[in-house]
PDB file of N, CA and C in Angstrom:
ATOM      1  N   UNK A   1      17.066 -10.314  -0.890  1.00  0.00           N
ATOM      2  CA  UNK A   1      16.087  -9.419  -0.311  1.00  0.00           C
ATOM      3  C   UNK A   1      16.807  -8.212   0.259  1.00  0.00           C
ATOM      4  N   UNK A   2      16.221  -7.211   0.251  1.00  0.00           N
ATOM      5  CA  UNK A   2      17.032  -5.785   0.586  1.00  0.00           C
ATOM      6  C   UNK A   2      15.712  -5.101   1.653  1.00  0.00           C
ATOM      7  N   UNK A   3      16.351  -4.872   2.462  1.00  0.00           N
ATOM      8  CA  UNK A   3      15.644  -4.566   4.079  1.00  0.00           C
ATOM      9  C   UNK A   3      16.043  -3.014   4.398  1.00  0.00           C
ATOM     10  N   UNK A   4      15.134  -1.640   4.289  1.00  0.00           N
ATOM     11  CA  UNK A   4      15.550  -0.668   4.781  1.00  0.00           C
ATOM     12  C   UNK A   4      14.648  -0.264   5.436  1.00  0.00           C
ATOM     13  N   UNK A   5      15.178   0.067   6.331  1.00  0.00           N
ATOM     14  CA  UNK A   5      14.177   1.071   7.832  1.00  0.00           C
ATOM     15  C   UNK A   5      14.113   2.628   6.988  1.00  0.00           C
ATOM     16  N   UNK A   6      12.642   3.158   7.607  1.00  0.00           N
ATOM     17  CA  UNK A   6      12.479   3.948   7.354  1.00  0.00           C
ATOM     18  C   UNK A   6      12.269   4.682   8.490  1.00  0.00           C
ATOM     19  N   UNK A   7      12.886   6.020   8.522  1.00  0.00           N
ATOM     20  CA  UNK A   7      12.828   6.706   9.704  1.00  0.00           C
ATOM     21  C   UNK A   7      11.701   8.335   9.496  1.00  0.00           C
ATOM     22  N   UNK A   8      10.566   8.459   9.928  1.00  0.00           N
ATOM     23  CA  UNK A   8       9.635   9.195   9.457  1.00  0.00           C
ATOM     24  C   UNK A   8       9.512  10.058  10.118  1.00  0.00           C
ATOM     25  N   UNK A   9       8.976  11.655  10.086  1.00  0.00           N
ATOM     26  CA  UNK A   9       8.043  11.902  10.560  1.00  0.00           C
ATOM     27  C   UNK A   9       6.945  12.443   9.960  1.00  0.00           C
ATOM     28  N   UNK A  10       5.667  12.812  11.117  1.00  0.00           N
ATOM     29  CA  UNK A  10       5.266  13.125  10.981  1.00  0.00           C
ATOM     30  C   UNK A  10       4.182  13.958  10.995  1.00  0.00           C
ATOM     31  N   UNK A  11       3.058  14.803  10.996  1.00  0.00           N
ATOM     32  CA  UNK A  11       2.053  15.650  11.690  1.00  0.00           C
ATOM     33  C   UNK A  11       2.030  14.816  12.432  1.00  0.00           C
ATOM     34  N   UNK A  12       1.833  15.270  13.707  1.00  0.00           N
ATOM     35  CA  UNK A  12       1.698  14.588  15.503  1.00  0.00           C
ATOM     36  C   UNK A  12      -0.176  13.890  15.400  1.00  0.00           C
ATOM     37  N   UNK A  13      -0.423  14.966  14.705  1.00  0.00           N
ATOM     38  CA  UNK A  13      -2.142  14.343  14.521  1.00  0.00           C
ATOM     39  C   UNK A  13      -2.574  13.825  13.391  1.00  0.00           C
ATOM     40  N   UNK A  14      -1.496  13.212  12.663  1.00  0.00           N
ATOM     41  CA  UNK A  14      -1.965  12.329  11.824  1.00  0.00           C
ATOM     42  C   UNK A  14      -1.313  10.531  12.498  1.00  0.00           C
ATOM     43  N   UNK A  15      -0.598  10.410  13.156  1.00  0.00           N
ATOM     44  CA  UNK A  15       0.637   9.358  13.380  1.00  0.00           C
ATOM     45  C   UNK A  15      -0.312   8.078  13.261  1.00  0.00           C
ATOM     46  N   UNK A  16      -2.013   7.804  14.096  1.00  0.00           N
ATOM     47  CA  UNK A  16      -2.414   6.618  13.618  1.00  0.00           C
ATOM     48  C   UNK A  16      -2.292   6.403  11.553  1.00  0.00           C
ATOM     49  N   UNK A  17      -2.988   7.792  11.524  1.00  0.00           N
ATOM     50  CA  UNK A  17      -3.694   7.515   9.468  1.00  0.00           C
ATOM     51  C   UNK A  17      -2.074   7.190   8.941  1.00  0.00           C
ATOM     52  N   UNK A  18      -0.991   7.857   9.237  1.00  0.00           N
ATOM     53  CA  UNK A  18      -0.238   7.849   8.674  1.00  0.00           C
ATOM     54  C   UNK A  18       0.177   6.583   8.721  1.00  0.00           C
ATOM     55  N   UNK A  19       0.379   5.696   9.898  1.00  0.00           N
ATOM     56  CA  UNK A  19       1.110   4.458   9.565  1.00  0.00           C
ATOM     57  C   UNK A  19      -0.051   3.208   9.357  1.00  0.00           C
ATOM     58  N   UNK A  20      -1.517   3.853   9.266  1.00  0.00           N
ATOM     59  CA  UNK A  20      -1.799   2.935   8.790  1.00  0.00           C
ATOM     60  C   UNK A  20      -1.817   2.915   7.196  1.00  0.00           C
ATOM     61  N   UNK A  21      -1.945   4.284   6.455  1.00  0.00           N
ATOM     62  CA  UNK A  21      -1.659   3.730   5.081  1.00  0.00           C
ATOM     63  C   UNK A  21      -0.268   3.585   4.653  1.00  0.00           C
ATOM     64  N   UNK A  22       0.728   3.503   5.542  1.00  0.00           N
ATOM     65  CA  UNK A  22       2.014   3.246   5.188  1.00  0.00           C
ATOM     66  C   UNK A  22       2.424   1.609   4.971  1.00  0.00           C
ATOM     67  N   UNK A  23       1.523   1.232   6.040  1.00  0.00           N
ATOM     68  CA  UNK A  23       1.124  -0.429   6.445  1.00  0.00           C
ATOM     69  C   UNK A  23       0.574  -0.605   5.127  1.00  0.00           C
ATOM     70  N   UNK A  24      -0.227  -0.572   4.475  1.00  0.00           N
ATOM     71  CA  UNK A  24      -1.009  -0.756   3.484  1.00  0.00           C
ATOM     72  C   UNK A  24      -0.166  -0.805   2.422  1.00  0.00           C
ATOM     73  N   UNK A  25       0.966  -0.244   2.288  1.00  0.00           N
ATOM     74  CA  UNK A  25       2.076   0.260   0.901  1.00  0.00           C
ATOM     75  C   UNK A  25       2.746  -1.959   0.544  1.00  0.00           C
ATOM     76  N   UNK A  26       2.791  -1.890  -0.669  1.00  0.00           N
ATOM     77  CA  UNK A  26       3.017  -3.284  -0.835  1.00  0.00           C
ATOM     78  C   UNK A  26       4.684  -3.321  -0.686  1.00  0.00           C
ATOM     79  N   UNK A  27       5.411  -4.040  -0.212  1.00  0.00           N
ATOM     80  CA  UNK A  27       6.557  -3.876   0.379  1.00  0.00           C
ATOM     81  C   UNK A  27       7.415  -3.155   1.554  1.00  0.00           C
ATOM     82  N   UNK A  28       6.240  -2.880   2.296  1.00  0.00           N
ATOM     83  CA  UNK A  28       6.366  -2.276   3.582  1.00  0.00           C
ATOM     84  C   UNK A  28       5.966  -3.536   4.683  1.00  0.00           C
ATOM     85  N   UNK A  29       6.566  -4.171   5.053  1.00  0.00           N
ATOM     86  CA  UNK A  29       6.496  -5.128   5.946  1.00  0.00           C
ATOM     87  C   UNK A  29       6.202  -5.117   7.386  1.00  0.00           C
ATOM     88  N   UNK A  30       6.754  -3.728   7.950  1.00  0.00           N
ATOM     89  CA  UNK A  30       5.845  -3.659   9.503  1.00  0.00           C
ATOM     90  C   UNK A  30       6.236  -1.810   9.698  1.00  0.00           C
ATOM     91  N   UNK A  31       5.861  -1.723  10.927  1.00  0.00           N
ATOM     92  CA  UNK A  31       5.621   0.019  10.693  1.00  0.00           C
ATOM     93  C   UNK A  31       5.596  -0.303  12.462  1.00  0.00           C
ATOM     94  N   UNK A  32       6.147   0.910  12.957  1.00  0.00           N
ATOM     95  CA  UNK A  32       6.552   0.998  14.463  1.00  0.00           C
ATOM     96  C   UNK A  32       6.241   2.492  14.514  1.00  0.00           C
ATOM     97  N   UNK A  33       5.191   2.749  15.967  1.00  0.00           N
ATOM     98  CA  UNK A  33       5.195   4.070  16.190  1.00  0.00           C
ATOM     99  C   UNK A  33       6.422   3.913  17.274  1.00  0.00           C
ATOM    100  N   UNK A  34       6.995   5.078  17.479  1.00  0.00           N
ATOM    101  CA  UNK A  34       8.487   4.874  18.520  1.00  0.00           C
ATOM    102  C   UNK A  34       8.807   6.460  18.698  1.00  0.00           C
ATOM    103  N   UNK A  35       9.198   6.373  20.338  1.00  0.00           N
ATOM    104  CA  UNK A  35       9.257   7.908  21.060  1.00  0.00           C
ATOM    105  C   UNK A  35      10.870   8.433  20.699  1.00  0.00           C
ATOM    106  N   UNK A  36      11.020   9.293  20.439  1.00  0.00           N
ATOM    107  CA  UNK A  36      12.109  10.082  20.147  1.00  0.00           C
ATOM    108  C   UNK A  36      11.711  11.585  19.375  1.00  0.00           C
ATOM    109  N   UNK A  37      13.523  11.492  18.275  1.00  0.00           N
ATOM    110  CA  UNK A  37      13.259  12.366  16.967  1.00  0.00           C
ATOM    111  C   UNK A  37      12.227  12.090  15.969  1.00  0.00           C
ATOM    112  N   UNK A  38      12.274  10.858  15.852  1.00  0.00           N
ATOM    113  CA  UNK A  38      10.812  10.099  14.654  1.00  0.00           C
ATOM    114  C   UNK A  38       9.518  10.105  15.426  1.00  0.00           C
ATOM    115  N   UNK A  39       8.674   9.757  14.350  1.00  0.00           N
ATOM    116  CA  UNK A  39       7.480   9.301  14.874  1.00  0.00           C
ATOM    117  C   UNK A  39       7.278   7.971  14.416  1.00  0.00           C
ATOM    118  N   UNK A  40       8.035   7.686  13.261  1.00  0.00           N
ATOM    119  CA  UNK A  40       7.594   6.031  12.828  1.00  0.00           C
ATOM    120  C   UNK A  40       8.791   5.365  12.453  1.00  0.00           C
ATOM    121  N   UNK A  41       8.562   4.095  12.470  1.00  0.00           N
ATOM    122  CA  UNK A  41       9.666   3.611  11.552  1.00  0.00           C
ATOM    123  C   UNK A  41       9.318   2.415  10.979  1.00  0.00           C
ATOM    124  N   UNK A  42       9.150   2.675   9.575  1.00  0.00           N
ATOM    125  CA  UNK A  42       8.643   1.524   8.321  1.00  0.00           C
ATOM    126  C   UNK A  42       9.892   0.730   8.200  1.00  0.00           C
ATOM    127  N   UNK A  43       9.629  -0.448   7.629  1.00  0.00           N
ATOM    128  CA  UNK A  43      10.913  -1.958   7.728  1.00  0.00           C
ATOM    129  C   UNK A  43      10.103  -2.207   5.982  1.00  0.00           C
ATOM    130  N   UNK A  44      10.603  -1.786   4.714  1.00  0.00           N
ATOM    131  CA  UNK A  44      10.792  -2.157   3.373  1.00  0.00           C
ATOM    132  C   UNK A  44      11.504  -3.609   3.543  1.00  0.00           C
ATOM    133  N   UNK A  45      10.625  -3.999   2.323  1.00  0.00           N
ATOM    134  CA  UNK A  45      11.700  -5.509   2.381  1.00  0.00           C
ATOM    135  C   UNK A  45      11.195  -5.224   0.502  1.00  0.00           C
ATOM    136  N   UNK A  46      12.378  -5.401  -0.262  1.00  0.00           N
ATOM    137  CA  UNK A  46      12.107  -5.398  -1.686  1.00  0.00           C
ATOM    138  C   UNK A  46      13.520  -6.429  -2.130  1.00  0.00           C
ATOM    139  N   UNK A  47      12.857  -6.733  -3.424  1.00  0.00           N
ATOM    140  CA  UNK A  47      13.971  -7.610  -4.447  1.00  0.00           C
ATOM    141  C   UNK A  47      15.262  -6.972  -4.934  1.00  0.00           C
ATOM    142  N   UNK A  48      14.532  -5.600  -5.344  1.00  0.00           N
ATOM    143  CA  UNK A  48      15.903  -4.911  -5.682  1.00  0.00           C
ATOM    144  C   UNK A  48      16.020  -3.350  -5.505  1.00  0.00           C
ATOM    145  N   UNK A  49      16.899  -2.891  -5.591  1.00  0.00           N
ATOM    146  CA  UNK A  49      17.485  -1.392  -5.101  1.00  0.00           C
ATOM    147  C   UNK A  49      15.999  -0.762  -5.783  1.00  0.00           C
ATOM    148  N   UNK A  50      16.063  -0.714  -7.104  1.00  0.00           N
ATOM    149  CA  UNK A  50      14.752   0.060  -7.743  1.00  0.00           C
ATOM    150  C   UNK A  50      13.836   0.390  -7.255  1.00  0.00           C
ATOM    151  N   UNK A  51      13.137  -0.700  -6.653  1.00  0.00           N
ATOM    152  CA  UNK A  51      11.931  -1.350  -5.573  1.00  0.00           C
ATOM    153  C   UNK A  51      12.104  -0.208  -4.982  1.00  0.00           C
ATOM    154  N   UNK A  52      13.121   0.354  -4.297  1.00  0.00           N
ATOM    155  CA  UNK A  52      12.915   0.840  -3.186  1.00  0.00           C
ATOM    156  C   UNK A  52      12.421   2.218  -3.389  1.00  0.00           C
ATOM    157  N   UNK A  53      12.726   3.114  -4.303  1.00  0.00           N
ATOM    158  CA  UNK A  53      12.057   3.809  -5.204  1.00  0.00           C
ATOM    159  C   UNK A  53      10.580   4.308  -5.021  1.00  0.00           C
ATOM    160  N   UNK A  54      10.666   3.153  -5.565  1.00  0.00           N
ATOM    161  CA  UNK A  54       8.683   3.237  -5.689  1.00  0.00           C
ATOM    162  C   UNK A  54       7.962   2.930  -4.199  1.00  0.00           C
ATOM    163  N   UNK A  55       8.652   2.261  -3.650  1.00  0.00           N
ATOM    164  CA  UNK A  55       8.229   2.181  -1.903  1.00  0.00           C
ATOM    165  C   UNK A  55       8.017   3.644  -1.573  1.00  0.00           C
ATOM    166  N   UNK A  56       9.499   3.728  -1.431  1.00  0.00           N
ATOM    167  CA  UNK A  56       9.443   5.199  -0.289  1.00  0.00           C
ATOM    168  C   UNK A  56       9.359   6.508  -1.305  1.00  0.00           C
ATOM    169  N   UNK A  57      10.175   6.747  -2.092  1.00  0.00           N
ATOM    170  CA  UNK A  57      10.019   8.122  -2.747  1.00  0.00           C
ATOM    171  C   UNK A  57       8.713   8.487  -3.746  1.00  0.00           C
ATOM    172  N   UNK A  58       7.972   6.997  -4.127  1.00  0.00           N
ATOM    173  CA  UNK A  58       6.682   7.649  -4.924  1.00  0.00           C
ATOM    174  C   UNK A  58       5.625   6.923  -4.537  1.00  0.00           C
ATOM    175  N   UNK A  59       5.578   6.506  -3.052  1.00  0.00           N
ATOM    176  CA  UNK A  59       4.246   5.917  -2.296  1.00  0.00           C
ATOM    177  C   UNK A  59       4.428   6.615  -0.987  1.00  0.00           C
ATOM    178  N   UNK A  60       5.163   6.174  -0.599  1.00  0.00           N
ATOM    179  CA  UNK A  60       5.179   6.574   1.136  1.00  0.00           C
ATOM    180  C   UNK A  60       5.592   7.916   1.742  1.00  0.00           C
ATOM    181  N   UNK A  61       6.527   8.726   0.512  1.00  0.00           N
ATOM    182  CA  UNK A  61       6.495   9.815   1.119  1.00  0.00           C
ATOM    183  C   UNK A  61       5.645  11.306   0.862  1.00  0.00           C
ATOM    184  N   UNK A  62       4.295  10.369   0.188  1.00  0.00           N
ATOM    185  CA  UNK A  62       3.254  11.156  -0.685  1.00  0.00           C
ATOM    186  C   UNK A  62       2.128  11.128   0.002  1.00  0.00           C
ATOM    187  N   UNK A  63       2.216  10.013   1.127  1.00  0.00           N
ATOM    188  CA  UNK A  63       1.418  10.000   2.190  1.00  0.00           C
ATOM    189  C   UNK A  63       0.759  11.438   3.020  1.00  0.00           C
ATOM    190  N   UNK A  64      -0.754  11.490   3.218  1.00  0.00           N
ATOM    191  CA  UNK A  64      -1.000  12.303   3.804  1.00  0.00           C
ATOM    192  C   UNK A  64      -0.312  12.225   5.625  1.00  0.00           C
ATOM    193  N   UNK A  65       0.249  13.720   5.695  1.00  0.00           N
ATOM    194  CA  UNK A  65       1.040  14.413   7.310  1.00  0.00           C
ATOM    195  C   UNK A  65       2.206  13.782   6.983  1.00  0.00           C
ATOM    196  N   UNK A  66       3.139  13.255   5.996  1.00  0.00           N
ATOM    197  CA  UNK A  66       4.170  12.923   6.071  1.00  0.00           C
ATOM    198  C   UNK A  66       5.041  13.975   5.864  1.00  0.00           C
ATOM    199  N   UNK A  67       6.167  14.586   7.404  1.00  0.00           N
ATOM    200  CA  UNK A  67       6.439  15.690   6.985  1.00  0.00           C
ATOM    201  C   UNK A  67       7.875  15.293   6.646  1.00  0.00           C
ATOM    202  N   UNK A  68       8.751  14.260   6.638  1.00  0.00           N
ATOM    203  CA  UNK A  68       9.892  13.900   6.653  1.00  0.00           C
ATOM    204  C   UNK A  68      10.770  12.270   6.350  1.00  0.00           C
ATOM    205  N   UNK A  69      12.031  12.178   5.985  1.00  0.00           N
ATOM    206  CA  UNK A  69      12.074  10.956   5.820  1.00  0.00           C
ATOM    207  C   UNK A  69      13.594  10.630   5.635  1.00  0.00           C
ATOM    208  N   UNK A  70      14.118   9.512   6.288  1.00  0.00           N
ATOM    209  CA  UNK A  70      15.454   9.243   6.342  1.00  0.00           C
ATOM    210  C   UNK A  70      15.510   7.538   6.051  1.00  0.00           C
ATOM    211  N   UNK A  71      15.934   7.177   5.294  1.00  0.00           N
ATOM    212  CA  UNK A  71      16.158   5.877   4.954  1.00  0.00           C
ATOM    213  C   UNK A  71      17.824   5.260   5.033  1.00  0.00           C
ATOM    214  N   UNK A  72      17.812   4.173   5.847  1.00  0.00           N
ATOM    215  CA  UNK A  72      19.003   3.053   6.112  1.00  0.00           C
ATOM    216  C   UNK A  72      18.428   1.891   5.492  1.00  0.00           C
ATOM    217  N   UNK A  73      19.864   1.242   4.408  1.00  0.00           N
ATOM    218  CA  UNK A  73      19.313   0.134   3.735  1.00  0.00           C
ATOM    219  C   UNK A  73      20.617  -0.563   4.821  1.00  0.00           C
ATOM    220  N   UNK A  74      20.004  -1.861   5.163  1.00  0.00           N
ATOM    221  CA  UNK A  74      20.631  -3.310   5.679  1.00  0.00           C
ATOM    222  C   UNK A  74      21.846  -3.213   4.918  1.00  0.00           C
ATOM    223  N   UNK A  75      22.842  -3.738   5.615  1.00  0.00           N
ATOM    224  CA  UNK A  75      24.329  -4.146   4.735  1.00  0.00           C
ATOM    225  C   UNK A  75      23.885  -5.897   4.936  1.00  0.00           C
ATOM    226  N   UNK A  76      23.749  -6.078   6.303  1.00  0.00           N
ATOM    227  CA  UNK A  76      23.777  -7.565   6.729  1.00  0.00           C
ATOM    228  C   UNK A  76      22.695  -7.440   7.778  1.00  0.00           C
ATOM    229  N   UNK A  77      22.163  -8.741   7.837  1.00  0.00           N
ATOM    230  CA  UNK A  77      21.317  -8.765   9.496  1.00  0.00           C
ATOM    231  C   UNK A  77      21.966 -10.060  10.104  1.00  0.00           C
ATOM    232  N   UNK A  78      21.910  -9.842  11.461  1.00  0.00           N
ATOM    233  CA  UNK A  78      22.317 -10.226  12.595  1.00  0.00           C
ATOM    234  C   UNK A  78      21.537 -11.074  13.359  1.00  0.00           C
ATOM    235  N   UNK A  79      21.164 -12.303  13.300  1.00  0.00           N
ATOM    236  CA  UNK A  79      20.542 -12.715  13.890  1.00  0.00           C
ATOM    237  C   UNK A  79      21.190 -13.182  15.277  1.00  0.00           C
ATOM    238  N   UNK A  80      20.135 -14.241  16.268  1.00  0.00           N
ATOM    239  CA  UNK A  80      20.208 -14.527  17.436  1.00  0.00           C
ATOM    240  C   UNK A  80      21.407 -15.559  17.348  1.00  0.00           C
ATOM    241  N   UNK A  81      21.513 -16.527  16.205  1.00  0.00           N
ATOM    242  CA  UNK A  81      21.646 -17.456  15.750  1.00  0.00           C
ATOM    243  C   UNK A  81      23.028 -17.260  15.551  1.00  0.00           C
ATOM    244  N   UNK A  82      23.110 -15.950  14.087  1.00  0.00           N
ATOM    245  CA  UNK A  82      24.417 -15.641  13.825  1.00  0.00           C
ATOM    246  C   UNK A  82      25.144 -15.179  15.011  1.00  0.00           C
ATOM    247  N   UNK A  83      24.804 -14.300  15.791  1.00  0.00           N
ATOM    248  CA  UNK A  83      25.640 -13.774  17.344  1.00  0.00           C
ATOM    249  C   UNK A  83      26.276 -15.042  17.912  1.00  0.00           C
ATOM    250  N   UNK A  84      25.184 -15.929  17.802  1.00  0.00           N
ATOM    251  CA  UNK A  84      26.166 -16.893  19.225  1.00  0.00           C
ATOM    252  C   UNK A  84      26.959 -17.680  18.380  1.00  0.00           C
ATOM    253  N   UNK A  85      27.222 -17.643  16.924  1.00  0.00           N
ATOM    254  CA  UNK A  85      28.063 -18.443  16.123  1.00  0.00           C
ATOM    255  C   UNK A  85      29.632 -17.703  16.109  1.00  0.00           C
ATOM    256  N   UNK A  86      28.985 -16.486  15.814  1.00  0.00           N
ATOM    257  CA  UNK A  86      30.115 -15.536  16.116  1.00  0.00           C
ATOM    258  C   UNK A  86      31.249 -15.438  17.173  1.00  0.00           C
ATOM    259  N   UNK A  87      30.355 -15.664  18.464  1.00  0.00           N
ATOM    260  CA  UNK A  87      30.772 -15.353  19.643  1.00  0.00           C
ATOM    261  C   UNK A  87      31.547 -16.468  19.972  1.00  0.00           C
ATOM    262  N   UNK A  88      30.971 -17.760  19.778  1.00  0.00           N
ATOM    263  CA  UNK A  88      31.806 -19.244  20.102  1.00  0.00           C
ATOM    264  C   UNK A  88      33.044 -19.774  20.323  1.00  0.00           C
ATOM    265  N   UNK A  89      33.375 -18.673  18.967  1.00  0.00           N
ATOM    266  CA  UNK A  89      35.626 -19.602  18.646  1.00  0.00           C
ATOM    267  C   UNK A  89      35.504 -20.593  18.462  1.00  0.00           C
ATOM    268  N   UNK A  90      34.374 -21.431  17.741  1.00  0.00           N
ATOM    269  CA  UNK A  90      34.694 -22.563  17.410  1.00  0.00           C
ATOM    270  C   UNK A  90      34.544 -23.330  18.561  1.00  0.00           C
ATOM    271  N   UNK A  91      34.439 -23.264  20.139  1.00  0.00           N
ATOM    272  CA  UNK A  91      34.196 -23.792  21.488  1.00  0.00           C
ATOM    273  C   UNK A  91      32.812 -24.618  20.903  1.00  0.00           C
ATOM    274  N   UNK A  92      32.262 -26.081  21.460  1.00  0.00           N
ATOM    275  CA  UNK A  92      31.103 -26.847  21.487  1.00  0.00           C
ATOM    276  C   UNK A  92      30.861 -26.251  23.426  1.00  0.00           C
ATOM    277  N   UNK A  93      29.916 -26.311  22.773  1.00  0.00           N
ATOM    278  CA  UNK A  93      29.072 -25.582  24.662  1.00  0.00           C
ATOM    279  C   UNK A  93      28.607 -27.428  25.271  1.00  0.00           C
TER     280      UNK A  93
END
């Protein structure tokens, strides 16, 4: 599975329409409005690099008020799980 955040923006008065038909895009898995430089940030989850393609460059960034778009694909994720395995040295708690 290949996991990339999408970092958006977009017209200030579109930000509900926009992430709700972004939500709607099939391989768009969750969508965050969030205060900063962005206005959104979409979480892609696809099978393969291609996928990602058709997600963001010929669905999502065709979206009406979408004025912008920066994409990070996952190398690895980090869970809660993996951290404290990490962190251990091999120590039993």
């Amino acid at each position: 599975m290949i996991t990339a955040f999408v970092l958006i923006q977009t017209d200030a008065s579109r930000i509900p329409e926009s992430a709700q038909s972004i939500s709607e895009i099939e391989g768009i898995s969750e969508v965050y409005s969030v205060t900063g430089e962005w206005d959104l940030i979409a979480i892609a989850r696809v099978s393969r690099h291609e996928d990602l393609a058709d997600v963001i460059a010929d669905r999502l960034s065709k979206i009406e008020g979408i004025r912008s778009t920066t994409t990070q694909i996952a190398f690895r994720s980090y869970s809660q799980h993996d951290l404290d395995a990490a962190f251990s040295l091999g120590f039993d708690n």
